[in-house]
Protein backbone atom coordinates (compact mmCIF):
# COMPACT_ATOMS: atom_id res chain seq x y z
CA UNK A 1 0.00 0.00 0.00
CA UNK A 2 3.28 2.45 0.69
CA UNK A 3 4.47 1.57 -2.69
CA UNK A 4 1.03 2.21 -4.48
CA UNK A 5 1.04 5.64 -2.40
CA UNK A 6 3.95 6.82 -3.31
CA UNK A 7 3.15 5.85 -6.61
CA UNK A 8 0.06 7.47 -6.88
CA UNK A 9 1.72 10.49 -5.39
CA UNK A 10 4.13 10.85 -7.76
CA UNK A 11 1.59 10.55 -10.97
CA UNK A 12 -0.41 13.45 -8.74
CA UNK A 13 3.06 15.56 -8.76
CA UNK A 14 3.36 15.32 -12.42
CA UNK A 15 -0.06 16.10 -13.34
CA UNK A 16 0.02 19.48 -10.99
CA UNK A 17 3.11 20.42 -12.77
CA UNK A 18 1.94 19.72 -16.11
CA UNK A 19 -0.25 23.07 -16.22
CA UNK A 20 -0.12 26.33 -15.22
CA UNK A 21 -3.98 26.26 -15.67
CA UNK A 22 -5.59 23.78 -12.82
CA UNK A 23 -8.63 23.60 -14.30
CA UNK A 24 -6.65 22.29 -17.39
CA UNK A 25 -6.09 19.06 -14.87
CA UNK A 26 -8.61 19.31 -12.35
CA UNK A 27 -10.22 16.26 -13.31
CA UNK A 28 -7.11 13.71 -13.91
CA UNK A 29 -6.01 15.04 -9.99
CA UNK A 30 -9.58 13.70 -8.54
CA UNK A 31 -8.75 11.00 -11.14
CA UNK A 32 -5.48 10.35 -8.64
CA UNK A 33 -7.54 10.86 -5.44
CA UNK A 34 -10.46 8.44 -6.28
CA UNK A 35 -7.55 6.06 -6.03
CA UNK A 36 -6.48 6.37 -2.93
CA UNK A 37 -9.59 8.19 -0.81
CA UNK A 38 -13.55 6.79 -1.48
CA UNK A 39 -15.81 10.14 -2.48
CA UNK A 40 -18.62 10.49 -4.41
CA UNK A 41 -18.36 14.00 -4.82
CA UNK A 42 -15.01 16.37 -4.26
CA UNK A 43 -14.80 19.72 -4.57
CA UNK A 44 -11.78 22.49 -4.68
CA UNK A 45 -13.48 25.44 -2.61
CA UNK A 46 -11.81 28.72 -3.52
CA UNK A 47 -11.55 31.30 -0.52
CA UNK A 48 -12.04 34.98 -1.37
CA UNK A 49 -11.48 36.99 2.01
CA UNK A 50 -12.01 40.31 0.48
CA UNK A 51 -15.84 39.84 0.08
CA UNK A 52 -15.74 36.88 2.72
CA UNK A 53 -17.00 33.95 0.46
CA UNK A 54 -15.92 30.48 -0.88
CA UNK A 55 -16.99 29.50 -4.87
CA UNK A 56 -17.32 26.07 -5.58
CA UNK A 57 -14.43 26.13 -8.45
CA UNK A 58 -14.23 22.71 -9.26
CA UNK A 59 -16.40 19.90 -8.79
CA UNK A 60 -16.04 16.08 -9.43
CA UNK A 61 -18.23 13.40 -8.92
CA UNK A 62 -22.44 13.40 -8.23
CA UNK A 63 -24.09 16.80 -9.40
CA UNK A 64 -26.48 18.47 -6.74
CA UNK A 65 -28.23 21.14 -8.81
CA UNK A 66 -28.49 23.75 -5.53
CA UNK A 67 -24.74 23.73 -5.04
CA UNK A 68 -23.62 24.16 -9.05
CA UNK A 69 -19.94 24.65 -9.79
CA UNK A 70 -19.22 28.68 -9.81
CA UNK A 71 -21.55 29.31 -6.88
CA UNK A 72 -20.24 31.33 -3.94
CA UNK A 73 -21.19 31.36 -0.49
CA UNK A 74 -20.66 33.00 2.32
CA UNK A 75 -17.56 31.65 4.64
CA UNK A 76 -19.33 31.73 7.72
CA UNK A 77 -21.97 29.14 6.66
CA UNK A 78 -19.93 26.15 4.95
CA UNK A 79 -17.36 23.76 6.28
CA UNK A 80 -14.70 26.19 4.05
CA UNK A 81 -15.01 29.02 6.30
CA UNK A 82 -14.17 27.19 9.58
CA UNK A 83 -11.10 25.30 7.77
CA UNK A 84 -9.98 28.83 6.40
CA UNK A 85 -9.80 29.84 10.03
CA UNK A 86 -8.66 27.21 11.90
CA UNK A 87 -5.98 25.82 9.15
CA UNK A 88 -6.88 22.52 9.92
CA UNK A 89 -8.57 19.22 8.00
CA UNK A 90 -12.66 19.09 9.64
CA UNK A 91 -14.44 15.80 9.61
CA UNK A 92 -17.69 16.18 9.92
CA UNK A 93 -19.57 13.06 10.32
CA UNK A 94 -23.23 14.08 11.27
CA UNK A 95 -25.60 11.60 12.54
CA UNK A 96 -28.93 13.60 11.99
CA UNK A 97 -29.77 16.39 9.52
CA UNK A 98 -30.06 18.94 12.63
CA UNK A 99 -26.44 19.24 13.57
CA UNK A 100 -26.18 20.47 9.19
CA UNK A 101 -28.83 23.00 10.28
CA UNK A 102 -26.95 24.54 13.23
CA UNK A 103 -23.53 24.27 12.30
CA UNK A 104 -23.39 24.47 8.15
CA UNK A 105 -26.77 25.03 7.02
CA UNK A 106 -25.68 25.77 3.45
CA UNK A 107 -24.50 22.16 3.15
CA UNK A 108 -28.24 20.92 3.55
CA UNK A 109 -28.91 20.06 -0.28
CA UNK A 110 -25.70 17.95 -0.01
CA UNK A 111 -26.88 15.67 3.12
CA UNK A 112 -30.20 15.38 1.59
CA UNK A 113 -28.28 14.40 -1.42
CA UNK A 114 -27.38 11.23 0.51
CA UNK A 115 -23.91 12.54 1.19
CA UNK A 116 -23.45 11.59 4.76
CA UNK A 117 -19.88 11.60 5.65
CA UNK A 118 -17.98 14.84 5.13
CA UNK A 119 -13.77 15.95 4.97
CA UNK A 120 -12.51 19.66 4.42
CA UNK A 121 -9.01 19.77 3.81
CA UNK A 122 -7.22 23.03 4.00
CA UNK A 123 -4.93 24.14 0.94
CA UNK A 124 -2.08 26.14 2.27
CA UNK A 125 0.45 28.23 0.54
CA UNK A 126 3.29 30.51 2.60
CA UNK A 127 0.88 30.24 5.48
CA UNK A 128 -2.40 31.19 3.82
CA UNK A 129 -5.21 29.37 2.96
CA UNK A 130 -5.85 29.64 -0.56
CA UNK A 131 -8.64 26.95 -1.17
CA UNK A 132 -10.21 23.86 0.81
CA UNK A 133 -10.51 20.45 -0.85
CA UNK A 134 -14.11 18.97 -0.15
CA UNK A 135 -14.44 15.09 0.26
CA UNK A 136 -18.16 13.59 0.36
CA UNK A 137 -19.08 10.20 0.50
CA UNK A 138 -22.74 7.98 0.95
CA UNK A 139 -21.31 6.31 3.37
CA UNK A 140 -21.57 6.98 6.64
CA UNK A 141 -18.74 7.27 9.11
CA UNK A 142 -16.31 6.71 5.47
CA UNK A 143 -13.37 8.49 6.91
CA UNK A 144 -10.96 8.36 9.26
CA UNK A 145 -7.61 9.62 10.40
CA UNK A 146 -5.79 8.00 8.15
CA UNK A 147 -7.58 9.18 5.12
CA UNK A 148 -6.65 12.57 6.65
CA UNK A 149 -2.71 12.11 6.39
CA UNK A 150 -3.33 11.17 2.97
CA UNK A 151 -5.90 13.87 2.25
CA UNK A 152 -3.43 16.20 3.25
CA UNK A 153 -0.60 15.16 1.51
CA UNK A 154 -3.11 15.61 -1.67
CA UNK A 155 -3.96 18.84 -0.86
CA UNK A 156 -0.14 20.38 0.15
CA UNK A 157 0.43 19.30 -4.08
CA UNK A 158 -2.49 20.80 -5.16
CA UNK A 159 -1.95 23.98 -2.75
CA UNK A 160 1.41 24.71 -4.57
CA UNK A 161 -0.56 23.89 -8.36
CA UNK A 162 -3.39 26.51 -7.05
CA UNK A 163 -0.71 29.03 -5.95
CA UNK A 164 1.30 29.00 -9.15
CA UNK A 165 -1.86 28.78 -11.03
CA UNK A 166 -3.29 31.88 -9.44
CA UNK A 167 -0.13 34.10 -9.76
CA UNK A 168 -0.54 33.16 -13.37
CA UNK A 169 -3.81 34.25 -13.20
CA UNK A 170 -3.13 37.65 -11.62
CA UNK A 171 0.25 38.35 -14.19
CA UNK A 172 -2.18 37.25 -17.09
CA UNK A 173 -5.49 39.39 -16.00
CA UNK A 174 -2.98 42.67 -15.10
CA UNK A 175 -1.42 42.08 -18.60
CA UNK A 176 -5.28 42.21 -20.04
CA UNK A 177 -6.08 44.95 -18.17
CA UNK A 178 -2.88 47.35 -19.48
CA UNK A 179 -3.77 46.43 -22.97
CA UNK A 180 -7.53 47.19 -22.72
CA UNK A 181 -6.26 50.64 -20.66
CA UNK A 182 -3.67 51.48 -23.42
CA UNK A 183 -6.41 50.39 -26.04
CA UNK A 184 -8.98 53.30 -23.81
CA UNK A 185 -6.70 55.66 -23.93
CA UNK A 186 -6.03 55.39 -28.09
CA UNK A 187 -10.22 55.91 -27.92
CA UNK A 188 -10.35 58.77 -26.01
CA UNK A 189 -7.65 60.41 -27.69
CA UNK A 190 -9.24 59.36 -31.24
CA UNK A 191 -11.63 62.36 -31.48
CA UNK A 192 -11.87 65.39 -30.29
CA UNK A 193 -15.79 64.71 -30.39
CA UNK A 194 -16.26 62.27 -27.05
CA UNK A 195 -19.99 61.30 -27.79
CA UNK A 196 -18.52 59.94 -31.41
CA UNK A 197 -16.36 57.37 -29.37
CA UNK A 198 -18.88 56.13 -26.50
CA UNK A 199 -19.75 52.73 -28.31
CA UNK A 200 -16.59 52.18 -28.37
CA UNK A 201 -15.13 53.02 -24.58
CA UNK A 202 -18.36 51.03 -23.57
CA UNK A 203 -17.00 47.48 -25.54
CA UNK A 204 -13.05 48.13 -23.88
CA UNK A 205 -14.82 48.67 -20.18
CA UNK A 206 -16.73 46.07 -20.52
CA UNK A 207 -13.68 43.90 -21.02
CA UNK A 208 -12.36 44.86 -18.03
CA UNK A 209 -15.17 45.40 -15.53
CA UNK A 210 -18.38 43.04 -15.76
CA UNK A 211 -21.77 45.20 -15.65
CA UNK A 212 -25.61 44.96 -17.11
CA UNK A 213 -25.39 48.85 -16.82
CA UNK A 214 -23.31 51.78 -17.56
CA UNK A 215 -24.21 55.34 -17.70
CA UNK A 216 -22.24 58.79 -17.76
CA UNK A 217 -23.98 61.68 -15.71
CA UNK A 218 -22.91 65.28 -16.38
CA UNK A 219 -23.60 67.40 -13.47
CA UNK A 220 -25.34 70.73 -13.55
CA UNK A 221 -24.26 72.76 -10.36
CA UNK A 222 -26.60 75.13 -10.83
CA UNK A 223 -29.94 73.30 -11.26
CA UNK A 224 -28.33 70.58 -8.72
CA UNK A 225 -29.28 67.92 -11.14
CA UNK A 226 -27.29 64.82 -12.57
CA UNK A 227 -27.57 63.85 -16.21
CA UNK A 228 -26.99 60.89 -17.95
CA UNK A 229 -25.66 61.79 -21.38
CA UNK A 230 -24.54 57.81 -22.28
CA UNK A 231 -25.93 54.92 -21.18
CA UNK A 232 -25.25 51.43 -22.20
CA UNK A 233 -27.22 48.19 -21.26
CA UNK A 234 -30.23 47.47 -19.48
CA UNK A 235 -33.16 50.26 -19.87
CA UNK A 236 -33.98 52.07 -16.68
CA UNK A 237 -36.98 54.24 -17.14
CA UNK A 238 -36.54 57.91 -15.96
CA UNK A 239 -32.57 56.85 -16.02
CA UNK A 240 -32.80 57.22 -20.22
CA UNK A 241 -30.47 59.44 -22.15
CA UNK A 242 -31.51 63.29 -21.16
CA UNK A 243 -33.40 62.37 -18.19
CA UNK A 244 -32.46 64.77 -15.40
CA UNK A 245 -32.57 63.51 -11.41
CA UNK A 246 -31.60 65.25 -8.26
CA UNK A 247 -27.84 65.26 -6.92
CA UNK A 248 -29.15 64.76 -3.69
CA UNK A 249 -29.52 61.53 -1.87
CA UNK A 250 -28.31 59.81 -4.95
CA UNK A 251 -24.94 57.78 -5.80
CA UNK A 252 -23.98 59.90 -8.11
CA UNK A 253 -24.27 63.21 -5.41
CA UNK A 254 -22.15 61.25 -2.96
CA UNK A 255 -19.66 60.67 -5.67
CA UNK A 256 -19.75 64.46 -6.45
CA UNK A 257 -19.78 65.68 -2.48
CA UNK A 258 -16.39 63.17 -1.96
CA UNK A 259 -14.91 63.65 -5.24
CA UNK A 260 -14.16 60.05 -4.71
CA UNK A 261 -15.11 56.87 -5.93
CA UNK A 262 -17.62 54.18 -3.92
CA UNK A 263 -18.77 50.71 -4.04
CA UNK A 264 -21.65 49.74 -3.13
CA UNK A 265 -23.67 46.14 -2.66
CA UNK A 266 -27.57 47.15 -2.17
CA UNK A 267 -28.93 44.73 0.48
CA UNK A 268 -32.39 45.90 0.38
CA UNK A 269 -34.72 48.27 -0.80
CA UNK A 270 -35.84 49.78 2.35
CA UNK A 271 -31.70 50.27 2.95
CA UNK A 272 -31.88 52.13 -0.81
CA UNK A 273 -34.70 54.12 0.55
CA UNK A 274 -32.77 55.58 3.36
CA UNK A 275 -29.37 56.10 1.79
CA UNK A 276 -29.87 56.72 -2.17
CA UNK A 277 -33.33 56.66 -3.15
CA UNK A 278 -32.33 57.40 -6.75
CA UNK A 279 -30.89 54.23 -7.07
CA UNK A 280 -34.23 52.20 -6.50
CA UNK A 281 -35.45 52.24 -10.41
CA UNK A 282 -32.16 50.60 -11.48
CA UNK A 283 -32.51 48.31 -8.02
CA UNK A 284 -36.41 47.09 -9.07
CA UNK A 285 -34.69 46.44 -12.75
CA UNK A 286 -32.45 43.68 -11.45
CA UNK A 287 -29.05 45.75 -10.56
CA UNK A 288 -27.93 45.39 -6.82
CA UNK A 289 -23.99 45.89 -7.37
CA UNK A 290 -22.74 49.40 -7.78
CA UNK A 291 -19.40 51.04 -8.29
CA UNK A 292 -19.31 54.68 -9.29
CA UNK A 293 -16.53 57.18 -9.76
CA UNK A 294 -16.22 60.99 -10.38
CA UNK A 295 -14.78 62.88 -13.84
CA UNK A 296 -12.84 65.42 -12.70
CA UNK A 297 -11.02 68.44 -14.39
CA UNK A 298 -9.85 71.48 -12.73
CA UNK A 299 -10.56 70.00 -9.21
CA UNK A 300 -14.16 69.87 -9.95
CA UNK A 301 -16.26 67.23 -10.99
CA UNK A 302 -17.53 66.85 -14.07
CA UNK A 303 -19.39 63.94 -14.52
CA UNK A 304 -20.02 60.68 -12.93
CA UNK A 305 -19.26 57.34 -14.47
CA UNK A 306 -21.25 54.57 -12.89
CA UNK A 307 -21.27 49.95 -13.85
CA UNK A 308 -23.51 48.03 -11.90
CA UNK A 309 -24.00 44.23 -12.33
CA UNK A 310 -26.83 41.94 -11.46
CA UNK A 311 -24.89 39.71 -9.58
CA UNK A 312 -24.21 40.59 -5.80
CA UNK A 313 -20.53 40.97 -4.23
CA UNK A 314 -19.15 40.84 -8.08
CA UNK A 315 -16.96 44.06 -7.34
CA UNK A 316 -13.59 44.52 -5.58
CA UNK A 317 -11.73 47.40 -4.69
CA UNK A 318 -9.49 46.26 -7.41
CA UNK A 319 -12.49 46.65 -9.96
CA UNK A 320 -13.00 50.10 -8.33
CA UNK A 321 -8.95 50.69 -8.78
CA UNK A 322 -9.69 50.26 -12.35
CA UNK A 323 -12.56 52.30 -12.90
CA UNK A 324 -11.16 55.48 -11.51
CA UNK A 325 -8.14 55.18 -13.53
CA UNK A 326 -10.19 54.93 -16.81
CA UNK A 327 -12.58 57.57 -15.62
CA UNK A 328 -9.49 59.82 -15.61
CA UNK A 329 -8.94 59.24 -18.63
CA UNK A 330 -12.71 59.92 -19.76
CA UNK A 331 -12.34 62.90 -17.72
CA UNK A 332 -9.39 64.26 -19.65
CA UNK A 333 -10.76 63.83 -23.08
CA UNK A 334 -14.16 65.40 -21.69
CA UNK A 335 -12.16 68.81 -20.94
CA UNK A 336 -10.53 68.56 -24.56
CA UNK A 337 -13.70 67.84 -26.21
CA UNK A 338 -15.56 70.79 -24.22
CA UNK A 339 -12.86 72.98 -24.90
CA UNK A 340 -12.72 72.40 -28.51
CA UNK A 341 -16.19 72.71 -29.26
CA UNK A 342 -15.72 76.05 -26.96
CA UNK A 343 -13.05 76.61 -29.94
CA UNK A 344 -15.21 75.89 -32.42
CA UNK A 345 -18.24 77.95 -31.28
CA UNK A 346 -16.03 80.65 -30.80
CA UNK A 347 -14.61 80.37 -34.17
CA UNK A 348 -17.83 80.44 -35.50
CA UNK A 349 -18.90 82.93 -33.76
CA UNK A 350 -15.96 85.27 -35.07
CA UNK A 351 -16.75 84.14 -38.58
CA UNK A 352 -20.39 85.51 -38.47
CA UNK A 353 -19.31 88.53 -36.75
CA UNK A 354 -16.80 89.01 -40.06
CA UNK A 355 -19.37 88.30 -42.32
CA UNK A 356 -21.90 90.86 -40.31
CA UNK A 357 -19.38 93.77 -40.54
CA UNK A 358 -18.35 92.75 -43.93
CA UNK A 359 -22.02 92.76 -44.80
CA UNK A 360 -22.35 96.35 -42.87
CA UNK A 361 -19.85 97.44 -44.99
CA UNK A 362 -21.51 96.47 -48.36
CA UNK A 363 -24.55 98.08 -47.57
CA UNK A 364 -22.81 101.20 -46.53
CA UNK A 365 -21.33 101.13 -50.25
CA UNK A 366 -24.62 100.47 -51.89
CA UNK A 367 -26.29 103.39 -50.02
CA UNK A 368 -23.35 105.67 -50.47
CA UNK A 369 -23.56 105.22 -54.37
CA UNK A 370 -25.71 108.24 -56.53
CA UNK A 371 -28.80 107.90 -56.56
CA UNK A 372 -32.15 107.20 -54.71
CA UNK A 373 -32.64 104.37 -51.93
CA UNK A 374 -35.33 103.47 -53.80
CA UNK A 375 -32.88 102.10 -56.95
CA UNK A 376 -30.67 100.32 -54.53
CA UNK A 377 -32.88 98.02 -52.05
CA UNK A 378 -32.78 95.29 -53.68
CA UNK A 379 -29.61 95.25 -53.76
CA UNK A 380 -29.05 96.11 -49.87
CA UNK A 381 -31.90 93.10 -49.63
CA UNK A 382 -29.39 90.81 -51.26
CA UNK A 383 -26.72 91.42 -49.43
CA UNK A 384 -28.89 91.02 -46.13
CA UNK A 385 -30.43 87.25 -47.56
CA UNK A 386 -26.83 86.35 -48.33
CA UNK A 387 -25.70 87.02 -44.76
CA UNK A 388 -28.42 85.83 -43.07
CA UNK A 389 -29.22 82.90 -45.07
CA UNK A 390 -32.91 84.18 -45.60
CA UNK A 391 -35.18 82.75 -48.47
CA UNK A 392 -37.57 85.78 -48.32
CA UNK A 393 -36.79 89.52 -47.79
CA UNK A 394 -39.18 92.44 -48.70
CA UNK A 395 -38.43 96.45 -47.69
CA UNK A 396 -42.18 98.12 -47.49
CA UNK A 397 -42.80 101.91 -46.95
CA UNK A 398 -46.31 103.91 -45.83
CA UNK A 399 -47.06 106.36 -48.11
CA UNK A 400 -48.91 109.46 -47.18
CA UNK A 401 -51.46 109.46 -50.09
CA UNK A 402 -52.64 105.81 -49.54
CA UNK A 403 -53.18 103.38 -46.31
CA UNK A 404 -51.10 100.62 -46.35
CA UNK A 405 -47.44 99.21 -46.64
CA UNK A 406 -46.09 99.73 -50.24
CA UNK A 407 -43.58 97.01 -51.83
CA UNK A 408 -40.31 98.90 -52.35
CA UNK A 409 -37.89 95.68 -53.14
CA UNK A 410 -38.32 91.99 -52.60
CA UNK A 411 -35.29 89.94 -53.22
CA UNK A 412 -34.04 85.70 -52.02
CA UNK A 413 -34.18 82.70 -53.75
CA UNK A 414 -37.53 82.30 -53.32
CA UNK A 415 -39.18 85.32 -54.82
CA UNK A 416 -39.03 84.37 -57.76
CA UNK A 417 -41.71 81.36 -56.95
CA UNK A 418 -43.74 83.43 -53.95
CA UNK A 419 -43.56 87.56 -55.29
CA UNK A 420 -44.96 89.22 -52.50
CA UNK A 421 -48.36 91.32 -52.43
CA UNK A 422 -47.37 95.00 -53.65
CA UNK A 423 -49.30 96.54 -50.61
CA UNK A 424 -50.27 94.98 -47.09
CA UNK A 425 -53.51 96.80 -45.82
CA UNK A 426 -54.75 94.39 -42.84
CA UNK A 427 -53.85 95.94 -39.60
CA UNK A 428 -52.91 92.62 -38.03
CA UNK A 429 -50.69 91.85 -40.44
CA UNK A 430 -47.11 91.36 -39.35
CA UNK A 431 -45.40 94.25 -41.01
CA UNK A 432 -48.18 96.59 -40.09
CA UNK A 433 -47.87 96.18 -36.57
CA UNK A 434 -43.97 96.71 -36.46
CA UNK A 435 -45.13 100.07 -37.87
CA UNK A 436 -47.94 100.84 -35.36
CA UNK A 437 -46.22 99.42 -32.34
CA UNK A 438 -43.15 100.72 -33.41
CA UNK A 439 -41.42 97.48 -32.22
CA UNK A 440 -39.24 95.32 -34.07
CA UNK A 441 -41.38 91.33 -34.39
CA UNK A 442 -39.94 88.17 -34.48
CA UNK A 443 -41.89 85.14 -35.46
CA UNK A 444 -40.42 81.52 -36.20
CA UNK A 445 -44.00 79.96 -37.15
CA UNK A 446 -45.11 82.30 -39.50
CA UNK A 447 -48.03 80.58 -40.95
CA UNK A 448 -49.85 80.55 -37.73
CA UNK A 449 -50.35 84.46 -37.85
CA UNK A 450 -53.46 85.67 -38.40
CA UNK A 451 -53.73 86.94 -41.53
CA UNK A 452 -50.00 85.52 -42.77
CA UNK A 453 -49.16 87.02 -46.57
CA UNK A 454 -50.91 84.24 -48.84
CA UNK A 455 -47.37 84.93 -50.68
CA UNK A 456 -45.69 83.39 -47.95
């Protein structure tokens, strides 16, 4: 039986070694176990002490369908977390389904299962518990000490496999995440237009930070509002594109009060109600993870980016690491693409004011020429449709021999098609009451005054 051990052993050393990927190998290591140790189910229980939970990684053997493979749960509850604690192999051997109920109620499913003996071997690496090994067997009372020692010299080669296989892990997913940054960076700094590369920033943060829901919220200081200008995922009435809601008592207006990022996990929605009320539309869609972080430039926030996910305690501070460094990025290419449509407005505005006063100065030639203003308003109209980018232009005088306003010059392109009446008459008739009221009129729905020119 030494012999076959060692033998067995060795094959086990090998096949750990083969992979820098465990889950490459997961199943020719239970393969090696089966050998050596009776289970009908074994499991490689992953400890996460950030957010306090275990995942069932790996699984071998019967299939319970309320403890899948992937599914985390909380340390406290399963054999994992007291194993994590005390360092130690548990046997738990339970003679009635009560002592599962006050000790490791979570394992339940399994002992109603028929799984009725139960071993929890720690997986250590440079002193830390990485992962437990779960044992589970029909049988009742099927282990004893000495499947322990061998248990455990199982689980000190699989330790070092899950070790290497995690710092692999890490070195690969930090690689990922500087070539999705670097690949953020080349799409903010593509256009000088940010809403023309959203899709786009959307697909790389999505690559690095799992979510159902991502918006961007531009905040107004002065009507205390938050805005969401982008949002990509699930539809959240009232949360749409344009849709204004209050800074206050919201994620967002913590975000902006800090100037620093937060992470949140919404237990319930009485605990929404009293913190961030604005948050319970997206909470009643599905979304109960939340990690939001501000856009600032000039020391003053900008905007809020916000991901949330359906799946509870999906986030680290990691994740949250992440987004605030590609929110300053956002942020940056925000104040360039604010500044050069400040540019461009300003541009444009200089270029009307050049054609205005170049304008002025053509009509100030026209008039100045011999002659009477009669002969030259149509061509002063001209000038004025050119600059103004009018389709319609008429110059009308009272006369003190007739009532009325007299047709003097008419000129745009689309006299031609329209000519306009020679005299207007009607008192309520646009031009008539400029002259009576003395007051210059402005009307962008012309047809809708009473009385509008039939010409027009």
């Amino acid at each position: 039986m030494f012999s076959e051990e060692h033998v067995i052993l060795d094959a086990t050393d090998r096949i750990v070694k083969s992979s820098l990927k465990i889950e490459m190998v997961f199943e020719r290591i239970a393969s090696q176990v089966g050998k050596l140790i009776h289970f009908d189910r074994m499991t490689i229980n992953l400890i996460n002490r950030e957010d306090g939970t275990t995942a069932h990684t790996f699984v071998a053997g019967i299939d319970i369908p309320e403890l899948p493979e992937g599914q985390s749960f909380p340390l406290a509850e399963v054999p994992s977390g007291l194993v994590a604690k005390t360092k130690a192999t548990l046997l738990f051997l339970p003679q009635h389904e009560q002592e599962l109920i006050d000790r490791f109620p979570l394992v339940l499913p399994a002992y109603r299962a028929g799984l009725q003996s139960y071993m929890a071997v720690p997986l250590i690496s440079q002193g830390e518990v990485l992962a437990v090994m779960g044992l589970k067997a029909f049988e009742a009372n099927a282990y004893g000490q000495e499947d322990v020692r061998i248990a455990e010299l199982f689980g000190a080669q699989i330790s070092g496999a899950i070790a290497n296989a995690q710092r692999f892990s890490i070195q690969e997913q930090m690689e990922q995440e500087a070539t999705n940054l670097a690949e953020l960076g080349r799409i903010v700094s593509s256009s000088l237009e940010i809403g023309d590369v959203y899709e786009k920033l959307g697909e790389t943060i999505g690559k690095i930070i799992p979510f159902d829901r991502m918006s961007l919220s531009f905040v107004n200081y002065e009507t205390k509002t938050l805005t969401p200008t982008w949002t990509l995922g699930m539809d959240v009435p009232g949360l749409r594109e344009g849709d204004d809601f209050p800074i206050e008592r919201s994620l967002g207006g913590e975000v902006v009060r800090t100037k620093a990022p937060y992470m949140l996990d919404a237990e319930t929605e009485p605990d929404l109600e009293r913190r961030f009320p604005g948050l319970i539309p997206v909470y009643k869609a599905g979304v109960v993870s939340f990690l939001a972080v501000p856009l600032i430039s000039r020391d003053i926030v900008i905007a809020v980016l916000r991901v949330g996910s359906k799946h509870r305690g999906i986030y680290s501070q990691r994740h949250l690491d992440l987004l605030e460094r590609m929110g300053n990025q956002i942020a940056g290419a925000i104040a360039n693409s604010r500044l050069y449509a400040d540019l461009k407005l300003a541009g444009k505005t200089a270029r009307e004011r050049s054609d205005e006063l170049e304008s002025l100065y053509e009509i100030s030639r026209i008039v100045a020429l011999p002659g009477a203003f009669t002969e030259k308003a149509e061509s002063v109209l001209n000038v004025l449709t050119d600059v103004s980018g009018a389709d319609w232009a008429t110059l009308r005088v009272p006369r003190d021999d007739e009532p009325g306003l007299h047709l003097i010059a008419a000129a745009g392109p689309s006299v031609a098609s329209s000519p306009p009446l020679p005299v207007f008459t009607e008192e309520q008739q646009m031009a008539m009451s400029c002259i009576l009221d003395e007051k210059i009129r402005v009307n962008n729905d012309y047809a809708a005054e009473p009385n509008a020119s039939p010409a027009v």
